[in-house]
PDB file of N, CA and C in Angstrom:
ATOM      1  N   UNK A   1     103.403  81.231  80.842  1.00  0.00           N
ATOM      2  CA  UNK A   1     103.831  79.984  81.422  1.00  0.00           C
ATOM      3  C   UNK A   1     103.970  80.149  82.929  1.00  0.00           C
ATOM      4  N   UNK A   2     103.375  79.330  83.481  1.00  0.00           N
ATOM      5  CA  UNK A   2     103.822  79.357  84.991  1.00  0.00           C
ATOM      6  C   UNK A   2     104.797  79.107  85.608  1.00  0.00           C
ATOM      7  N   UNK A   3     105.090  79.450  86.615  1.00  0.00           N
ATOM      8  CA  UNK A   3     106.368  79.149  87.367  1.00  0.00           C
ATOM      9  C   UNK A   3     106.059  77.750  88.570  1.00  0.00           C
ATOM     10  N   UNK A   4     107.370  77.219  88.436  1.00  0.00           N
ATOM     11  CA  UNK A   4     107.259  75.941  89.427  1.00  0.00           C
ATOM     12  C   UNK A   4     108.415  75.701  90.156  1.00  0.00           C
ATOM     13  N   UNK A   5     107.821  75.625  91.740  1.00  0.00           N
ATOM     14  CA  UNK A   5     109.449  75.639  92.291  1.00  0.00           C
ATOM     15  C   UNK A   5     109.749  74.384  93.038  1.00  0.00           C
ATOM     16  N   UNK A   6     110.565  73.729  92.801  1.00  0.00           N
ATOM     17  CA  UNK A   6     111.160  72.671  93.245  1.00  0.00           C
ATOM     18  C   UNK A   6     112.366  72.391  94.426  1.00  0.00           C
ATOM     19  N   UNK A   7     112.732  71.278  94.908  1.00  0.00           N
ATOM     20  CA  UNK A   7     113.572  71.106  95.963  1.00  0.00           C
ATOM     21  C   UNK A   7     114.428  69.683  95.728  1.00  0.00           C
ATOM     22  N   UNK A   8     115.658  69.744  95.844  1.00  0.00           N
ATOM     23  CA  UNK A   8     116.065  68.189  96.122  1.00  0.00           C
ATOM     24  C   UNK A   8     115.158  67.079  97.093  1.00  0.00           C
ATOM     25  N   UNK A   9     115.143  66.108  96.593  1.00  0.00           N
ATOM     26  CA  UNK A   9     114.822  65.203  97.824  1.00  0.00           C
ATOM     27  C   UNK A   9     115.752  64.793  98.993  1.00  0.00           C
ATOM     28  N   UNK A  10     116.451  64.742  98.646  1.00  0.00           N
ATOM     29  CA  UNK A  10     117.781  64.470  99.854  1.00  0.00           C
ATOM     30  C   UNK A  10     118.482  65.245  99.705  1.00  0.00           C
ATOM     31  N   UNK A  11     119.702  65.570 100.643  1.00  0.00           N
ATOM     32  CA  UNK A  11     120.768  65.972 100.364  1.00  0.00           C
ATOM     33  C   UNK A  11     120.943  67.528 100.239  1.00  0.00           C
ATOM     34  N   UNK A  12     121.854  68.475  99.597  1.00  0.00           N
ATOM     35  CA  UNK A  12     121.987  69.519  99.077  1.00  0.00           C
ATOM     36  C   UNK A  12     122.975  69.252  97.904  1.00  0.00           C
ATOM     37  N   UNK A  13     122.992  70.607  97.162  1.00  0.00           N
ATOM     38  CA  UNK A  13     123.992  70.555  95.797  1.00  0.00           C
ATOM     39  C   UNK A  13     124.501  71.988  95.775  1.00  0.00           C
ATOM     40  N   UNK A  14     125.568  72.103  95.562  1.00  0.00           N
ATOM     41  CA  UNK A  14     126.206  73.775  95.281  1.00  0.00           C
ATOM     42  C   UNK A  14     125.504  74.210  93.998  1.00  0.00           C
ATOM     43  N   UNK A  15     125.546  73.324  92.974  1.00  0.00           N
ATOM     44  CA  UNK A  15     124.809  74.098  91.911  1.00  0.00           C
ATOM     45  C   UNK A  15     123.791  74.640  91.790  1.00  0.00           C
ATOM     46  N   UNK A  16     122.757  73.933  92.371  1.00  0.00           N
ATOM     47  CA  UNK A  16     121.212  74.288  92.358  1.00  0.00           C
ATOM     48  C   UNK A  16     120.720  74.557  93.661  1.00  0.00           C
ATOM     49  N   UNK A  17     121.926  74.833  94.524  1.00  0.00           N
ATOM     50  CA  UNK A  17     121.082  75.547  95.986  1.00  0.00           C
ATOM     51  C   UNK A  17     120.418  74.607  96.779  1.00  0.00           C
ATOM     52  N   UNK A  18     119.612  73.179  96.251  1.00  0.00           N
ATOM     53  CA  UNK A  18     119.010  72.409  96.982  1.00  0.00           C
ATOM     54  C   UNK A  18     117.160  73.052  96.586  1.00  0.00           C
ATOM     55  N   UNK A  19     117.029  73.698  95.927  1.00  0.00           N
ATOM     56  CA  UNK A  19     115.842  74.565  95.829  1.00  0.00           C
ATOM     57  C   UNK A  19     116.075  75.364  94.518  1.00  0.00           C
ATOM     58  N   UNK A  20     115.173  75.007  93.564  1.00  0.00           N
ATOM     59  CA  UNK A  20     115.261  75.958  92.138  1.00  0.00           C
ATOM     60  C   UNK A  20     113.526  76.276  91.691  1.00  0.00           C
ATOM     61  N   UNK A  21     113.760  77.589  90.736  1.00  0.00           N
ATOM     62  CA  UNK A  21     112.444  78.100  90.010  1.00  0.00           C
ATOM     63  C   UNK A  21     112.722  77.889  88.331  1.00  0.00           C
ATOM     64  N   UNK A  22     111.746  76.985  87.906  1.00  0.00           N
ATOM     65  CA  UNK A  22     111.674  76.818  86.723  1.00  0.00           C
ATOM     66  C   UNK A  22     110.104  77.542  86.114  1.00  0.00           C
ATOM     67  N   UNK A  23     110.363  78.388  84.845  1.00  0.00           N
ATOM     68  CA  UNK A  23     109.163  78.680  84.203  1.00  0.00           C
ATOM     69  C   UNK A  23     108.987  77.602  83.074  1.00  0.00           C
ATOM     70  N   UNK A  24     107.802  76.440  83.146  1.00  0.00           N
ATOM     71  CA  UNK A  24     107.327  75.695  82.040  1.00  0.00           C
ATOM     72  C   UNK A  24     105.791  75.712  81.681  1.00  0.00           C
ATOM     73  N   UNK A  25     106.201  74.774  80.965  1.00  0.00           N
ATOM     74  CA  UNK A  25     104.370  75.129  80.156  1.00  0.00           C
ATOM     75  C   UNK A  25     103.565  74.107  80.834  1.00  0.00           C
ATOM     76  N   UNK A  26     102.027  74.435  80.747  1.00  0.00           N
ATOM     77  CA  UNK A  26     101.216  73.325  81.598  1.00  0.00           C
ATOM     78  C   UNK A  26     101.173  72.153  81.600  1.00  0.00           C
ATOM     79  N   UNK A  27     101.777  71.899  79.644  1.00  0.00           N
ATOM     80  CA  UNK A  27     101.609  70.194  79.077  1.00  0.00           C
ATOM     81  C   UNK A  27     102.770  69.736  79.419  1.00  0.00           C
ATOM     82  N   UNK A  28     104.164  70.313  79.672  1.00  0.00           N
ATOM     83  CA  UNK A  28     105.643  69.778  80.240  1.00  0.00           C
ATOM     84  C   UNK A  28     105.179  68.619  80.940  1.00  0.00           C
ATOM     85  N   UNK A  29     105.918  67.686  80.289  1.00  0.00           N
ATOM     86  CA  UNK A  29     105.900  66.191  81.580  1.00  0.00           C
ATOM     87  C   UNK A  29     106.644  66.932  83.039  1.00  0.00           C
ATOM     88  N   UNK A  30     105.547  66.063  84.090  1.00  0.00           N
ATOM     89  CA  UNK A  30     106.151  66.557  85.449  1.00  0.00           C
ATOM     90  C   UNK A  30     108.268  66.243  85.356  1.00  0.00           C
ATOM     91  N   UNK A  31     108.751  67.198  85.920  1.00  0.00           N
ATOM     92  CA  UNK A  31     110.134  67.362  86.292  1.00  0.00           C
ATOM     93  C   UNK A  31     110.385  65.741  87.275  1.00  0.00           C
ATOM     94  N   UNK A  32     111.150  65.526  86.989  1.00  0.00           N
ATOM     95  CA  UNK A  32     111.892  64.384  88.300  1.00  0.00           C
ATOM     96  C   UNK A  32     112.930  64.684  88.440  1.00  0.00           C
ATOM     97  N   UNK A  33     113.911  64.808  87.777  1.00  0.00           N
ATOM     98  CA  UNK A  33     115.546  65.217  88.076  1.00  0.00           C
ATOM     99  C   UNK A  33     115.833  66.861  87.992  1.00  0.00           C
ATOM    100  N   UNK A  34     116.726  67.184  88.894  1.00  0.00           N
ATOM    101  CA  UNK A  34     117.195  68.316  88.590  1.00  0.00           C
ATOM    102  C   UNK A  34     117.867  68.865  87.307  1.00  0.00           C
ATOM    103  N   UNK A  35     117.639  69.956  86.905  1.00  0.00           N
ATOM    104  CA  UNK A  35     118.645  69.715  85.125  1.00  0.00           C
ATOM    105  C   UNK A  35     120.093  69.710  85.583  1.00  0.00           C
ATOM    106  N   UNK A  36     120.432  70.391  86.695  1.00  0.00           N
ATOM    107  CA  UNK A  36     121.686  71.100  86.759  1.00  0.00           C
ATOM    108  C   UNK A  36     122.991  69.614  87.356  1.00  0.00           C
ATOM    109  N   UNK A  37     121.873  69.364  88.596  1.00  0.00           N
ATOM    110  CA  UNK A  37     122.685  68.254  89.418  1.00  0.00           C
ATOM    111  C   UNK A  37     122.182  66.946  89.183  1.00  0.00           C
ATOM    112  N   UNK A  38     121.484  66.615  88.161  1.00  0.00           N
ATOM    113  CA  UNK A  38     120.544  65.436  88.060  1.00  0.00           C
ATOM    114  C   UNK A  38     119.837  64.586  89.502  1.00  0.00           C
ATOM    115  N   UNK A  39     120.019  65.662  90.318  1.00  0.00           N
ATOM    116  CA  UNK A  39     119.665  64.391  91.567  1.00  0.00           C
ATOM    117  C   UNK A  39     117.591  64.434  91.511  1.00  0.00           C
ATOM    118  N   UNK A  40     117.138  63.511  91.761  1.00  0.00           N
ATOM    119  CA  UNK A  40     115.812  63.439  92.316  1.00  0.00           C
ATOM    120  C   UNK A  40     115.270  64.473  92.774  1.00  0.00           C
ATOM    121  N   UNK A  41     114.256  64.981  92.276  1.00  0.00           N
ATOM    122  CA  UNK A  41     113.336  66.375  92.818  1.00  0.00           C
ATOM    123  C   UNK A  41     111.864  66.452  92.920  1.00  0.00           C
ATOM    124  N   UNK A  42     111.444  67.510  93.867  1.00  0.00           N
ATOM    125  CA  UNK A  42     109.741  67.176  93.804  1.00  0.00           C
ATOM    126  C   UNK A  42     109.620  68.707  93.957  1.00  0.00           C
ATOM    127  N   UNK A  43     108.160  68.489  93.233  1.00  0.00           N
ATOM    128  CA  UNK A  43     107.660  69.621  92.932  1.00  0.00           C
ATOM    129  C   UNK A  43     106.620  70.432  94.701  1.00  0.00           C
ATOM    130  N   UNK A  44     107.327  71.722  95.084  1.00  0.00           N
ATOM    131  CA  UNK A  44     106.905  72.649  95.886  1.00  0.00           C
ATOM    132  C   UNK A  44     105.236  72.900  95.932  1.00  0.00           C
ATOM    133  N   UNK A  45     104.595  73.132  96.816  1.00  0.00           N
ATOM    134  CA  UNK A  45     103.610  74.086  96.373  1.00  0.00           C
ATOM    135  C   UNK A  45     103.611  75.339  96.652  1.00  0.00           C
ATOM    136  N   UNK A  46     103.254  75.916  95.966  1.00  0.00           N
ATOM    137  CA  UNK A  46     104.460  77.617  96.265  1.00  0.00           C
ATOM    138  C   UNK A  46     102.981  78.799  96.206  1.00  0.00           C
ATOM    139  N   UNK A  47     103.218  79.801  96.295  1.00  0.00           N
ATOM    140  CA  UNK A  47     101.928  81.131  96.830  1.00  0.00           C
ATOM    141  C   UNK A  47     101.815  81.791  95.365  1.00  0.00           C
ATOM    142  N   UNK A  48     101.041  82.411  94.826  1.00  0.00           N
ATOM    143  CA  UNK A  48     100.616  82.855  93.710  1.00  0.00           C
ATOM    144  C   UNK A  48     100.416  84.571  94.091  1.00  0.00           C
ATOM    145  N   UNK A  49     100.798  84.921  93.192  1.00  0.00           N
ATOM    146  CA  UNK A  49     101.354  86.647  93.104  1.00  0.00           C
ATOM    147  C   UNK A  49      99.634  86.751  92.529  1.00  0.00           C
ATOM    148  N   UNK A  50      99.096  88.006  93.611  1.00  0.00           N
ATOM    149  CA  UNK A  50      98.092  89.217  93.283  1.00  0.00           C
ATOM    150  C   UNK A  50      98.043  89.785  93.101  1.00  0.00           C
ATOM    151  N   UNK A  51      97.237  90.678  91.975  1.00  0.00           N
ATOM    152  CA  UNK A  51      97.911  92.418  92.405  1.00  0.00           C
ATOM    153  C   UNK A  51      97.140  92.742  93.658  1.00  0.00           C
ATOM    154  N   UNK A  52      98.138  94.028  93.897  1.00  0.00           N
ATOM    155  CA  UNK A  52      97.788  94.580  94.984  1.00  0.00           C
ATOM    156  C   UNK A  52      96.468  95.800  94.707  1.00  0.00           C
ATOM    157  N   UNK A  53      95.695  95.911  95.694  1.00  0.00           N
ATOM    158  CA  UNK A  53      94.390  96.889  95.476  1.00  0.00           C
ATOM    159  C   UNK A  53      94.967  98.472  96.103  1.00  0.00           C
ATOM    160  N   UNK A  54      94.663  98.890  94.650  1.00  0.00           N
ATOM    161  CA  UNK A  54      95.132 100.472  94.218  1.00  0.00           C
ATOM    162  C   UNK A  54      93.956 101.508  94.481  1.00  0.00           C
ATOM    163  N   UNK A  55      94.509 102.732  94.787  1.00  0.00           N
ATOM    164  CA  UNK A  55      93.456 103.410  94.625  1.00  0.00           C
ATOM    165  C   UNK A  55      92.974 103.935  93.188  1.00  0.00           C
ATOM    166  N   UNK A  56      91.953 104.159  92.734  1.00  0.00           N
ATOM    167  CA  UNK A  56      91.530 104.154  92.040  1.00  0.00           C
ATOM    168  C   UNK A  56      92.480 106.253  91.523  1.00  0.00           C
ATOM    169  N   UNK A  57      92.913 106.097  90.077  1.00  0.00           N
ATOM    170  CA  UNK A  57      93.334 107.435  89.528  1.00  0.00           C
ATOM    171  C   UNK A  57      92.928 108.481  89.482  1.00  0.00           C
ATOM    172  N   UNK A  58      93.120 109.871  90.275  1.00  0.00           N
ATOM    173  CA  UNK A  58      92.204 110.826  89.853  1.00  0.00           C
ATOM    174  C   UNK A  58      92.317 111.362  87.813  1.00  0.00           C
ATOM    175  N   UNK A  59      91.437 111.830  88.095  1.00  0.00           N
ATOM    176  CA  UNK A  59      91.395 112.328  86.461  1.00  0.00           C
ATOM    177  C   UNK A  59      92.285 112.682  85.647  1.00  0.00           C
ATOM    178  N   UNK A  60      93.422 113.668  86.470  1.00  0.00           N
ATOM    179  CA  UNK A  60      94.756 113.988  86.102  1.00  0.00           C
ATOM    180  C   UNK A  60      95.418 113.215  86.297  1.00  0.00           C
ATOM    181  N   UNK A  61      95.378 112.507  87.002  1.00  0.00           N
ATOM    182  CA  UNK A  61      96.748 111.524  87.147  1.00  0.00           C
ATOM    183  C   UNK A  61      96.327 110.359  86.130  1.00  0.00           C
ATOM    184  N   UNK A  62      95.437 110.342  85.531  1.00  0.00           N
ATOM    185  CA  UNK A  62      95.072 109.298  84.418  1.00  0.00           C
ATOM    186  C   UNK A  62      95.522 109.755  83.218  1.00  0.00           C
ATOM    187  N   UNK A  63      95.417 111.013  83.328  1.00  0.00           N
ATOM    188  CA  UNK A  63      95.979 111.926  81.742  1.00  0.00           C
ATOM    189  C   UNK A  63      97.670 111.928  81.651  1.00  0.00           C
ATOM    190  N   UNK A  64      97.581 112.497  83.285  1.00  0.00           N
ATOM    191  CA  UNK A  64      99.470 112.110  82.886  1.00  0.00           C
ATOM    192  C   UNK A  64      99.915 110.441  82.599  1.00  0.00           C
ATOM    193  N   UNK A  65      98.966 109.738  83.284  1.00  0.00           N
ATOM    194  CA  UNK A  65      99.672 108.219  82.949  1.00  0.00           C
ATOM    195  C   UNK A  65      99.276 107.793  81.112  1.00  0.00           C
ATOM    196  N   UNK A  66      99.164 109.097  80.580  1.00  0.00           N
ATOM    197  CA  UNK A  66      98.436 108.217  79.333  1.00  0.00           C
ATOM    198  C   UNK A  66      97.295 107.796  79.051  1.00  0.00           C
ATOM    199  N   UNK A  67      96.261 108.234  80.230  1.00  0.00           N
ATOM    200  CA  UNK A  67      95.019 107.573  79.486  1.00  0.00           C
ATOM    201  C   UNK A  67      93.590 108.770  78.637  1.00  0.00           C
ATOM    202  N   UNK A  68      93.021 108.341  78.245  1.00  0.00           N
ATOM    203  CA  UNK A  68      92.149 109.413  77.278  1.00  0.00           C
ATOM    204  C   UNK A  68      91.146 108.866  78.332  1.00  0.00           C
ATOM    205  N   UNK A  69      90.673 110.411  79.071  1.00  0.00           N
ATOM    206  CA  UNK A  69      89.338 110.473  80.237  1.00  0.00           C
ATOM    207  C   UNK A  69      88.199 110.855  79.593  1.00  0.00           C
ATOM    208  N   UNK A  70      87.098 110.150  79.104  1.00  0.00           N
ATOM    209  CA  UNK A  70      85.769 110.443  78.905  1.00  0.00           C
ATOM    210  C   UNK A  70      84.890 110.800  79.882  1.00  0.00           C
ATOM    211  N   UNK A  71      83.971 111.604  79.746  1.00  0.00           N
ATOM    212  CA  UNK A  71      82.747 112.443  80.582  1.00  0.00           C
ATOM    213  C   UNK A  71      81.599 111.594  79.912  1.00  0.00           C
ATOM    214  N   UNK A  72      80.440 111.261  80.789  1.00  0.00           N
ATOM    215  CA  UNK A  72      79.307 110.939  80.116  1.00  0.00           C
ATOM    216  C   UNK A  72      78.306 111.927  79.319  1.00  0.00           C
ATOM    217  N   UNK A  73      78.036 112.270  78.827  1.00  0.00           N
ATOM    218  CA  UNK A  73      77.163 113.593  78.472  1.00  0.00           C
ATOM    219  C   UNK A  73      75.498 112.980  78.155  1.00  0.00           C
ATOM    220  N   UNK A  74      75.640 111.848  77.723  1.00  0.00           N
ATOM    221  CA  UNK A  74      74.247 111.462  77.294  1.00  0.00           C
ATOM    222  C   UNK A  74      73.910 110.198  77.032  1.00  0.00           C
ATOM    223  N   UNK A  75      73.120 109.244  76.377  1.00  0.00           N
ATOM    224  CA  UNK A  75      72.815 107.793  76.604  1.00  0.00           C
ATOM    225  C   UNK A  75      73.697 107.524  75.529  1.00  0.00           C
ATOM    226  N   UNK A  76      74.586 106.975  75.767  1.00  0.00           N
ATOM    227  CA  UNK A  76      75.573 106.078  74.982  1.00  0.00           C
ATOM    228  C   UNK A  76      76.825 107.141  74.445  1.00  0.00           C
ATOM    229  N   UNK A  77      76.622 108.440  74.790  1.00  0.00           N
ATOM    230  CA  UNK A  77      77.324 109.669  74.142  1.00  0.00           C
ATOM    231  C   UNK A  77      78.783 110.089  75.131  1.00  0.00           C
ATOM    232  N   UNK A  78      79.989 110.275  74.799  1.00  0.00           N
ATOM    233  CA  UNK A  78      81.084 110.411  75.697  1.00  0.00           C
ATOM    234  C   UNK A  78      81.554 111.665  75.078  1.00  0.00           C
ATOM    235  N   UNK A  79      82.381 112.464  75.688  1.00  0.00           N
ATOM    236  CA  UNK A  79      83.536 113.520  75.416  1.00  0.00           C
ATOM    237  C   UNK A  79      84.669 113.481  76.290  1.00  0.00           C
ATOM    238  N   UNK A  80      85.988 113.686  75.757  1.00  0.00           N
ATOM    239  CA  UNK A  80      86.906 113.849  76.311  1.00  0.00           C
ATOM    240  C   UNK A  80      86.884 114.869  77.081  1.00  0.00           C
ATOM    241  N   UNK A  81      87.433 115.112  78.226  1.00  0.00           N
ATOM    242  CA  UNK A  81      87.895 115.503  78.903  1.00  0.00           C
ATOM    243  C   UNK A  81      89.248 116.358  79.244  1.00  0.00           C
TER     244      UNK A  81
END
């Protein structure tokens, strides 16, 4: 489910900061009221999380993280490592 972050339209509220993050589903009717303070709200457009570009694992450090390292040996043929 995605996350959606919202803002009062006017005003501020102690409860909800003036600014809240709700996780809903895509089909959720759009939000209008706040849940907390019922006042009027609109939906943010907010930045979307990437991963970040890793270096790629050496061989050992793939074994310690758990992974099973195959060698190619031949057309379609693998061995562990």
């Amino acid at each position: 489910m995605p996350l959606y972050e919202y803002e009062l339209c006017e005003g501020d509220c102690k409860v909800c900061g003036g600014k809240f993050t709700l996780r809903r589903p895509v089909t959720a009717t759009p939000l209008t009221n706040c849940p907390a303070c019922k006042k009027p709200v609109r939906k943010l457009l907010s930045t979307f999380n990437s991963p970040i570009k890793l270096k790629p694992l050496s061989i050992s450090g793939a074994k310690n993280a758990g992974f099973t390292v195959l060698k190619r040996v031949g057309k379609g043929e693998y061995e562990k490592q």
